[in-house]
Protein backbone atom coordinates (compact mmCIF):
# COMPACT_ATOMS: atom_id res chain seq x y z
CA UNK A 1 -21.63 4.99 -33.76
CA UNK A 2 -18.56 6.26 -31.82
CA UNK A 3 -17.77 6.76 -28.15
CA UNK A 4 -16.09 10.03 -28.03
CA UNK A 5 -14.06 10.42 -24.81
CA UNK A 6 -13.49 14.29 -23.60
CA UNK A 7 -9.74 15.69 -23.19
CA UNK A 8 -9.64 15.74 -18.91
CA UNK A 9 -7.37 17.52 -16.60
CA UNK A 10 -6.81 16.85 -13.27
CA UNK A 11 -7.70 20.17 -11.33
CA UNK A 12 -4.31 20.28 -9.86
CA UNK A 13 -5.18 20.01 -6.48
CA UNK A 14 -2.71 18.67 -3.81
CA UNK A 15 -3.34 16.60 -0.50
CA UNK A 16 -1.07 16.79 2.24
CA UNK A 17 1.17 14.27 3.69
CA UNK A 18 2.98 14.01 7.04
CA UNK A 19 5.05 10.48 6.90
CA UNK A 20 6.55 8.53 10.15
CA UNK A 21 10.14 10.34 11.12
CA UNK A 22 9.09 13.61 9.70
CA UNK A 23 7.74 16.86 10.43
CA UNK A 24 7.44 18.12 7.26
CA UNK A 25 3.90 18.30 5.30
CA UNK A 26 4.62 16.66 1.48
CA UNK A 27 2.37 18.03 -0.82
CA UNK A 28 0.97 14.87 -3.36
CA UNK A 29 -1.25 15.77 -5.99
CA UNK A 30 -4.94 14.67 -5.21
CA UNK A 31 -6.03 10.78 -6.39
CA UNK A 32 -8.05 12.02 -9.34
CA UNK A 33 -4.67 12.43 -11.44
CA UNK A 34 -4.05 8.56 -11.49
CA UNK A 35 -3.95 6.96 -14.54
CA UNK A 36 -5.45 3.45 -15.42
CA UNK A 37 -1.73 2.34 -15.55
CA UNK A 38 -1.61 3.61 -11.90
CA UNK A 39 -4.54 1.95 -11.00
CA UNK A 40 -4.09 -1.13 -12.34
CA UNK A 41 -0.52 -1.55 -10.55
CA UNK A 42 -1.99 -0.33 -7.23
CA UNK A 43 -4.87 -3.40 -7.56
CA UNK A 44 -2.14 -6.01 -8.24
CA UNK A 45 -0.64 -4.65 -4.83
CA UNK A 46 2.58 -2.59 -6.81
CA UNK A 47 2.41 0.67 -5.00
CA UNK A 48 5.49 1.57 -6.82
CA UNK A 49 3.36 4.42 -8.39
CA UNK A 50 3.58 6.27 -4.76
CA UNK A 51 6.90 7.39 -5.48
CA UNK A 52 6.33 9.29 -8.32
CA UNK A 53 3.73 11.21 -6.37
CA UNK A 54 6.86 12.34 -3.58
CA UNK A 55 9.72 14.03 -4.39
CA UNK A 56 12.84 12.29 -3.99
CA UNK A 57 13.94 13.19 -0.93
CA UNK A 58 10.98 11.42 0.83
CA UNK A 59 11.55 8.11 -0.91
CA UNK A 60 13.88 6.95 2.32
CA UNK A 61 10.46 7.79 4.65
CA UNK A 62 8.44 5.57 1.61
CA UNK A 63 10.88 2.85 1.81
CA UNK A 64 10.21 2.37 5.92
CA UNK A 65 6.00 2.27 5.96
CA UNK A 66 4.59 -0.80 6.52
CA UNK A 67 1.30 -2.33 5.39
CA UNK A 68 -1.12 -0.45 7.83
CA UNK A 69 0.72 2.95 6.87
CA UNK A 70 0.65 2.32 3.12
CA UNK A 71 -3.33 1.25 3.59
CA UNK A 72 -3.82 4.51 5.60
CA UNK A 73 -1.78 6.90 3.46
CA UNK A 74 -3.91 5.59 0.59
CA UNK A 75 -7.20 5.65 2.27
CA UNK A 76 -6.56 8.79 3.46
CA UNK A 77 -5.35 10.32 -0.23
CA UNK A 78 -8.06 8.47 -1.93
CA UNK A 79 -10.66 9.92 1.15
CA UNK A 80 -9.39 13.61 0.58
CA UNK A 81 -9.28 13.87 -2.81
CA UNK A 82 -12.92 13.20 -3.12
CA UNK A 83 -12.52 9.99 -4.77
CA UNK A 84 -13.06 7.82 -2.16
CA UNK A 85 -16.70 7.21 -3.32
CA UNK A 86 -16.33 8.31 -6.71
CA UNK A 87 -15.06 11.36 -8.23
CA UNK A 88 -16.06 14.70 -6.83
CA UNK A 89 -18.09 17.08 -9.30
């Protein structure tokens, strides 16, 4: 017996993002497109991965949140991507 595991691809939606000292909306593509690697970092508290989801230029906003911002930002991402509870169908 084998467990066969379908190709997936993220639908490419985005979320966006408006971070302390900026008025500009970032665009972040929605939670669904995290991989386990992603995941797994995130649990052990290494929200490194939230760069590569921002271009560069907003890695200076990135580098000032603090805890409640970073919990909020991914609350928020996780809450509008449909993911919050589980994925969306």
């Amino acid at each position: 017996m084998a467990i066969i595991i379908q190709d997936y691809e993220p639908s490419g939606d985005t979320i966006e993002v408006i971070l302390p000292g900026s008025k500009k909306r970032w665009s972040i593509p929605n939670a669904e497109t995290l991989t386990i690697k992603q995941m797994s970092a995130a649990q052990r508290g290494d929200f490194g991965f939230i760069y590569d989801l921002f271009p560069e230029e907003a890695h200076e906003l990135i580098d000032n949140l603090h805890t409640k911002q970073i919990e909020q930002l991914l609350k928020g991402w996780t809450k509008e991507s449909g993911v919050e509870d589980g994925p969306k169908e």
